[in-house]
C-alpha atoms as a PDB file:
ATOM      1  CA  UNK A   1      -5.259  23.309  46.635  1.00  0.00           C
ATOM      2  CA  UNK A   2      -7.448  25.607  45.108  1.00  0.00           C
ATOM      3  CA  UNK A   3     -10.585  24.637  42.782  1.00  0.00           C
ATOM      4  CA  UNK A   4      -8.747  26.403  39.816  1.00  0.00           C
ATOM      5  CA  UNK A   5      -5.560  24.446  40.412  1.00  0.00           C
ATOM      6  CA  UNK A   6      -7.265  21.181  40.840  1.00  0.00           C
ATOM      7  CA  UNK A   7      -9.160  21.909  37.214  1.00  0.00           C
ATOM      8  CA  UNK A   8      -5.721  23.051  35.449  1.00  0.00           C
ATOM      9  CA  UNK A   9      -4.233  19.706  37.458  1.00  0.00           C
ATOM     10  CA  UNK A  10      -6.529  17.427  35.805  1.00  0.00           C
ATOM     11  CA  UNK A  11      -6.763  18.894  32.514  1.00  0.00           C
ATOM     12  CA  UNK A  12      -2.865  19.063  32.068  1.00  0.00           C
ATOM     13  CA  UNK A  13      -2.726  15.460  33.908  1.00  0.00           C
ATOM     14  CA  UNK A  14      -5.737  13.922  31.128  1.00  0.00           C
ATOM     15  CA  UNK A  15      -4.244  15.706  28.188  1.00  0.00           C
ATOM     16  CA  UNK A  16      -0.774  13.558  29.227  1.00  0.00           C
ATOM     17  CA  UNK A  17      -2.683  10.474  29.604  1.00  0.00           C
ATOM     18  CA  UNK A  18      -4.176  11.122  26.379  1.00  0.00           C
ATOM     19  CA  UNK A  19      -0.351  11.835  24.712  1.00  0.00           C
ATOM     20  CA  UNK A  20       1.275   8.858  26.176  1.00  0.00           C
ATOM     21  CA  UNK A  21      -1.757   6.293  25.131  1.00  0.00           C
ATOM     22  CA  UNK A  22      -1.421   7.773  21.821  1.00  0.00           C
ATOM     23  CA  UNK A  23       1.884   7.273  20.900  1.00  0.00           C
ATOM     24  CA  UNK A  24       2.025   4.111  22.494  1.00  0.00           C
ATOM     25  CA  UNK A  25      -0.408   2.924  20.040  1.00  0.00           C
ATOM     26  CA  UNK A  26       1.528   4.307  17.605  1.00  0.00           C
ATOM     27  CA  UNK A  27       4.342   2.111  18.879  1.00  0.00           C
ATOM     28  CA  UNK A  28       2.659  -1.034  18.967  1.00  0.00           C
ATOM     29  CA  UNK A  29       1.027  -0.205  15.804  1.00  0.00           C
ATOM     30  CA  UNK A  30       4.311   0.867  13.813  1.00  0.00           C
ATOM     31  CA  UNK A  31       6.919  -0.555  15.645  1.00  0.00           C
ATOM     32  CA  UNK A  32       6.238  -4.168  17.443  1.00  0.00           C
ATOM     33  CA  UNK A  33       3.729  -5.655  15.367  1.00  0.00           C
ATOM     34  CA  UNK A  34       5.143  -5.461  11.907  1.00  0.00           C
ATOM     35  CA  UNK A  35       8.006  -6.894  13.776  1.00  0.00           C
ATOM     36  CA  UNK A  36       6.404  -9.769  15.117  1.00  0.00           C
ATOM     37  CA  UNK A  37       4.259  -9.928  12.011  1.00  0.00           C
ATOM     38  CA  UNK A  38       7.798 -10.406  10.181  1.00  0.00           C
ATOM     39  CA  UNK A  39       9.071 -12.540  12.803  1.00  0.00           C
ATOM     40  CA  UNK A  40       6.207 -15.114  12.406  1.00  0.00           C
ATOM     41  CA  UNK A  41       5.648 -15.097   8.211  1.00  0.00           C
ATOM     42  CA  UNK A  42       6.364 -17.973   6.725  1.00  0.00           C
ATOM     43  CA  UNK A  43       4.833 -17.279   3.234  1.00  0.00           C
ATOM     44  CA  UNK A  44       6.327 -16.459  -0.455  1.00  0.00           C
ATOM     45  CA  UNK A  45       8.467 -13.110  -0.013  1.00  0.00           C
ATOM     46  CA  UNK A  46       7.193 -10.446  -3.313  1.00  0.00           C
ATOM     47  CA  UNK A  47       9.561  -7.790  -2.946  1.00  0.00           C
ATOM     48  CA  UNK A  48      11.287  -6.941  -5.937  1.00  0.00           C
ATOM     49  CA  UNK A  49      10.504  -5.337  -9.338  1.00  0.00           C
ATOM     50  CA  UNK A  50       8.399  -7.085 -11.512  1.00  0.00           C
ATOM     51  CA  UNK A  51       7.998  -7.203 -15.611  1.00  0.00           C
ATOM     52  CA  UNK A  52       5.577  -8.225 -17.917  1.00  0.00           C
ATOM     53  CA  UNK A  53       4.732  -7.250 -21.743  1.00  0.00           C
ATOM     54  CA  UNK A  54       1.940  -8.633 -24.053  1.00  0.00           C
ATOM     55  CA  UNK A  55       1.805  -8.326 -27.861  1.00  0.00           C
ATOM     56  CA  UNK A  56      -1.152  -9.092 -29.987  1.00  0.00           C
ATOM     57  CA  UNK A  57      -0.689  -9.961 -33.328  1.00  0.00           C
ATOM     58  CA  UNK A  58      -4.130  -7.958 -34.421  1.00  0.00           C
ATOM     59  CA  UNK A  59      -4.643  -5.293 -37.222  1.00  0.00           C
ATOM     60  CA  UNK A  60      -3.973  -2.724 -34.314  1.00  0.00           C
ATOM     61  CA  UNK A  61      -0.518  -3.715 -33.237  1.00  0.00           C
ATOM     62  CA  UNK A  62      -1.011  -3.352 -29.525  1.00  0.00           C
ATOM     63  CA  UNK A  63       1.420  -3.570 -27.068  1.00  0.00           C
ATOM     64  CA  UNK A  64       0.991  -3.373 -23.198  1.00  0.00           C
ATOM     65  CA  UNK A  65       3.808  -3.158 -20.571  1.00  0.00           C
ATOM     66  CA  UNK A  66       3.306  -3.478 -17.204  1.00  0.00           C
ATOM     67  CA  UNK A  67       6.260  -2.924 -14.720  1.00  0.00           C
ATOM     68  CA  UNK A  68       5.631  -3.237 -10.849  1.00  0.00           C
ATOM     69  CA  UNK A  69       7.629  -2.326  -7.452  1.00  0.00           C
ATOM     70  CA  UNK A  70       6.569  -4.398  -4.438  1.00  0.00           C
ATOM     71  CA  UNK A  71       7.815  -3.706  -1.079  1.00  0.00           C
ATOM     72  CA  UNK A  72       6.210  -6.591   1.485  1.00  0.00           C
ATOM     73  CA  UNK A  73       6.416  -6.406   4.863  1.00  0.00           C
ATOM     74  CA  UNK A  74       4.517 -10.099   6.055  1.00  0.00           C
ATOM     75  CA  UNK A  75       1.265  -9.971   4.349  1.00  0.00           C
ATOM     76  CA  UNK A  76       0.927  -6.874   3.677  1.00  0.00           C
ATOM     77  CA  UNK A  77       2.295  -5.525  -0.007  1.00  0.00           C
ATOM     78  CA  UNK A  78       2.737  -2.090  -0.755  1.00  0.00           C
ATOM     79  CA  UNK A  79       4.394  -0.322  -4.167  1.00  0.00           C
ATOM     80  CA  UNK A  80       3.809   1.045  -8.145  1.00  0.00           C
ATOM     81  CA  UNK A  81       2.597  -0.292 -10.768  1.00  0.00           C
ATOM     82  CA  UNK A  82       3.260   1.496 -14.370  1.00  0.00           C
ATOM     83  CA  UNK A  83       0.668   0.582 -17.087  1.00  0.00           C
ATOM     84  CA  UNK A  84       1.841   1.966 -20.789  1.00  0.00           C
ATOM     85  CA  UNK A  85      -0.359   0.859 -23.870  1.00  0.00           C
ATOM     86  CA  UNK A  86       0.267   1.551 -27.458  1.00  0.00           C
ATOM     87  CA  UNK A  87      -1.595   0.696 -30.600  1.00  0.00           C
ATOM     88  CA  UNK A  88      -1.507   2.380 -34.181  1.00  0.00           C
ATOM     89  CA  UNK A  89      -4.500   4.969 -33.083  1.00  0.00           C
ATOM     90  CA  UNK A  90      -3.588   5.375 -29.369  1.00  0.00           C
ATOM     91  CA  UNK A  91      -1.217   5.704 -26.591  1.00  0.00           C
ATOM     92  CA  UNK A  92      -0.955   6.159 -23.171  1.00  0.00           C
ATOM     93  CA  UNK A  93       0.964   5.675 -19.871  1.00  0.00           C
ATOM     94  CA  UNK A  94      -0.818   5.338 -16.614  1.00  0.00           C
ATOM     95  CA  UNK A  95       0.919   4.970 -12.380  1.00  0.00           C
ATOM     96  CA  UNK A  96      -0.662   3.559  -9.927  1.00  0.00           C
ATOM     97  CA  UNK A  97      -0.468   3.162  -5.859  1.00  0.00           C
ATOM     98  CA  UNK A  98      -0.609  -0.473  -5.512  1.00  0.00           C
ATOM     99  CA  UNK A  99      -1.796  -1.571  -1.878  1.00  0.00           C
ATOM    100  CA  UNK A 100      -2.505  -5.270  -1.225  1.00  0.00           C
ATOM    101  CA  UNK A 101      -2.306  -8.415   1.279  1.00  0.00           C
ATOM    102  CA  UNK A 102      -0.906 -11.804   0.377  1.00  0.00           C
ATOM    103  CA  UNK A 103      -3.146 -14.730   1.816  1.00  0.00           C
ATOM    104  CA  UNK A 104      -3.227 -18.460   1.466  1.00  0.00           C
ATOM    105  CA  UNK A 105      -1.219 -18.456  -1.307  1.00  0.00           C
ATOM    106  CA  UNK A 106      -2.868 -15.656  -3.482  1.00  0.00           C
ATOM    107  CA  UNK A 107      -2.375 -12.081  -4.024  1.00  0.00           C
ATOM    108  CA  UNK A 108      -5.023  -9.452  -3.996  1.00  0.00           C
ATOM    109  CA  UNK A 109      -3.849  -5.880  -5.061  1.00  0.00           C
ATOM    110  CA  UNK A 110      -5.984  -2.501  -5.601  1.00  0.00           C
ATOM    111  CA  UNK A 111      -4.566  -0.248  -7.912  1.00  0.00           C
ATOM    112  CA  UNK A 112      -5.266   3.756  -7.472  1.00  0.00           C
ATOM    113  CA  UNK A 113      -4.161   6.407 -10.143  1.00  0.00           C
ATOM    114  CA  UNK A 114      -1.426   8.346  -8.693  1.00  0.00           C
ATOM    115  CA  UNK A 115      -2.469  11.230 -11.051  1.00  0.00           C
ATOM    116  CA  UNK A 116      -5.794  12.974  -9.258  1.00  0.00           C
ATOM    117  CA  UNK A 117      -6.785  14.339 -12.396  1.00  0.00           C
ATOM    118  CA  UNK A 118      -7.106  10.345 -13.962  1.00  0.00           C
ATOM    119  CA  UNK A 119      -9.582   8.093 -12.297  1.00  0.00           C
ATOM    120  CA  UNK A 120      -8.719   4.397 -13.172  1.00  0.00           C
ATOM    121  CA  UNK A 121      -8.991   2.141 -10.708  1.00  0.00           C
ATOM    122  CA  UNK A 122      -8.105  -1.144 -11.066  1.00  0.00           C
ATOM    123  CA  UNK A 123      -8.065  -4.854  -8.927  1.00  0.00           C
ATOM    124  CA  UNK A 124      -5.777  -7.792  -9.383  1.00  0.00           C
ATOM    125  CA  UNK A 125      -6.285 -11.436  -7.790  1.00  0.00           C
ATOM    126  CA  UNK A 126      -3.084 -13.366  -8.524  1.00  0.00           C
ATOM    127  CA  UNK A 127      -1.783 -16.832  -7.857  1.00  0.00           C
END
């Protein structure tokens, strides 16, 4: 075998290596441990849509909606959350990303605009 051979060999053979580890950890990653994550969870399941709506009885009339889609998958929580406000001087409707983790009991979601031209940012630490 020929030095030029042997270098084409081992780069072809390392860029395999390289392939196959990778999507193996993708497979563990992806595959196996959200399965065995789900397998072993033994916590409150938060899937579903969620509703809630507050009035306040003030000189502004405001009103605030907030409707949410969870999808769970053991502790982790993934989903939307829509955010609509109105009051006699303003009104507006803002989506968000929702990522999260459930944990002892508790729920702690971040909130990310979905809109790029929006910041608002927002965190939630529920019971």
């Amino acid at each position: 075998m020929t030095t030029e051979e042997s270098i084409i060999l081992g780069v072809f053979s390392g860029v395999l290596a390289a392939t196959f580890i990778f999507l193996a950890k993708q497979f563990w990653f992806k595959t196996l441990l959200p399965w065995y994550q789900g397998f072993r969870y033994q916590g409150a399941d938060n899937s579903g849509s969620w509703f809630a709506e507050y009035e306040d009885g003030d000189e502004l009339n405001t009103k605030s909606t907030f409707s949410v889609v969870l999808k769970q998958s053991a502790h982790k929580i993934t989903g939307s959350m829509q955010f609509t406000f109105v009051s006699d001087e303003r009104k507006f409707n803002i989506d968000y990303n929702l990522n999260g983790e459930y944990w002892e009991g508790y729920l702690n979601v971040t909130l990310r605009s979905k809109d790029r031209r929006i910041y608002s940012h927002s965190s939630l630490f529920l019971s």
